[in-house]
Protein backbone atom coordinates (compact mmCIF):
# COMPACT_ATOMS: atom_id res chain seq x y z
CA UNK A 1 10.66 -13.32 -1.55
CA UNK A 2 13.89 -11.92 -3.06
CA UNK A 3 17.00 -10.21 -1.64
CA UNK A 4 15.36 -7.07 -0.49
CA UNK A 5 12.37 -9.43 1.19
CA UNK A 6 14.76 -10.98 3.40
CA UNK A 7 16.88 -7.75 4.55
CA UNK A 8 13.78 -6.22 4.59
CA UNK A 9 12.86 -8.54 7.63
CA UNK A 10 15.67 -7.96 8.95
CA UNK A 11 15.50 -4.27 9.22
CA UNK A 12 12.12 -4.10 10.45
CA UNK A 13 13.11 -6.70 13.06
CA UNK A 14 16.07 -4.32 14.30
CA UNK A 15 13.25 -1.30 13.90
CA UNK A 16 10.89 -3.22 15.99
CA UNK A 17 11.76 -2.42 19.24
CA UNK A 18 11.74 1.06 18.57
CA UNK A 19 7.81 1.56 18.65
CA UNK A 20 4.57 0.03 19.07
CA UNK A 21 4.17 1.44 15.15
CA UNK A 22 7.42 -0.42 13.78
CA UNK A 23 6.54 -3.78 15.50
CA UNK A 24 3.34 -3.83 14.01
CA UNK A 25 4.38 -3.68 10.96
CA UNK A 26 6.96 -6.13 11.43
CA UNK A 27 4.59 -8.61 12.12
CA UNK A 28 2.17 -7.95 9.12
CA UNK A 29 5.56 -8.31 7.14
CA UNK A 30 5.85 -11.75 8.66
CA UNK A 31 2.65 -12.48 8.48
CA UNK A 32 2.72 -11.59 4.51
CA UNK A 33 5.99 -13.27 4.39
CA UNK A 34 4.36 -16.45 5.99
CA UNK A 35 1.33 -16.34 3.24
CA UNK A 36 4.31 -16.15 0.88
CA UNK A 37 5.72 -19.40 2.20
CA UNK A 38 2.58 -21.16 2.12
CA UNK A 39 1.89 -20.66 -1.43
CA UNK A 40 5.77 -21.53 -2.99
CA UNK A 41 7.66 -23.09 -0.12
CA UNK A 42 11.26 -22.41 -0.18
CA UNK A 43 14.17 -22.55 1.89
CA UNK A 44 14.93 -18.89 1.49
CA UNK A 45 11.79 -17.90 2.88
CA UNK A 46 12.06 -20.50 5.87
CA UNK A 47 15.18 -19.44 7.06
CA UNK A 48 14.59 -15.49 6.43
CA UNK A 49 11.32 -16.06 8.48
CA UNK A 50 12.83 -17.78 11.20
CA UNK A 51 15.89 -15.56 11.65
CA UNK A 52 14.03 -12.32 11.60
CA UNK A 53 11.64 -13.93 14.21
CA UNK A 54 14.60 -14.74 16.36
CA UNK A 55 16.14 -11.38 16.11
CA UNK A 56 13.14 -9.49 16.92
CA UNK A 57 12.44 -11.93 19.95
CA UNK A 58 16.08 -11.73 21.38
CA UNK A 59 16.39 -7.73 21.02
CA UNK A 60 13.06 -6.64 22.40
CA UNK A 61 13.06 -9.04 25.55
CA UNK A 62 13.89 -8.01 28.92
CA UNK A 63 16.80 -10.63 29.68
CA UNK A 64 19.88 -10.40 28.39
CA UNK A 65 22.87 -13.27 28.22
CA UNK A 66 25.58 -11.84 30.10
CA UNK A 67 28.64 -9.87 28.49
CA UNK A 68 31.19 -12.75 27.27
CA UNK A 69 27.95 -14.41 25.32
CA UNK A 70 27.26 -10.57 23.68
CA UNK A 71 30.84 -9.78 22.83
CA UNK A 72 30.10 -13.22 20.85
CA UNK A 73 27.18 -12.10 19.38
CA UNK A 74 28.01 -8.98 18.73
CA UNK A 75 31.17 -10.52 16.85
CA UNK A 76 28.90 -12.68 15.18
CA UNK A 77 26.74 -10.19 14.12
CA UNK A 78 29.12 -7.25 12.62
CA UNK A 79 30.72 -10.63 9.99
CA UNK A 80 27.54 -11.79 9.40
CA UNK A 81 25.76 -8.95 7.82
CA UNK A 82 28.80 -8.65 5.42
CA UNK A 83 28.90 -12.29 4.61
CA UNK A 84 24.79 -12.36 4.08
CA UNK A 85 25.12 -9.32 2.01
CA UNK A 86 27.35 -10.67 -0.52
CA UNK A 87 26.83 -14.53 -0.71
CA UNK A 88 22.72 -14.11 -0.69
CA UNK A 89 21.94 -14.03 -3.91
């Protein structure tokens, strides 16, 4: 799985929670990402997995952390995508 794998994830765990469609397909990409583990394991693929999951679990479920713990995430989120974009590869 190469760069475009891994944002790729990452999209269609954002896209998820739009439609029934766009989480299915989110989880045959994990699931296809998961058959790619399995055959070459590598970190990149672990952690790309596992983030994506987490994503897609935290912004589809009905609870929410309250505001001060969003403002951090949100924080978190808007340096991270820059940082992940350019130090990936």
């Amino acid at each position: 799985m190469n760069f475009f794998g891994s944002y790729g994830l990452g999209a269609l765990a954002a896209w998820g929670k739009q439609t029934r469609q766009m989480a299915l397909l989110f989880y045959l990409a994990v699931f296809c990402a998961l058959l790619s583990y399995f055959m070459d394991p590598r970190e990149r693929v672990d952690i790309a997995i596992a983030i994506s999951l987490i994503l897609f679990i935290y912004s589809s479920s009905p609870w929410r952390i309250n505001a001060r713990w969003n403002q951090y995430f949100s924080l978190l989120a808007d340096s991270s995508c820059s940082l992940f974009l350019t130090h990936f590869g």
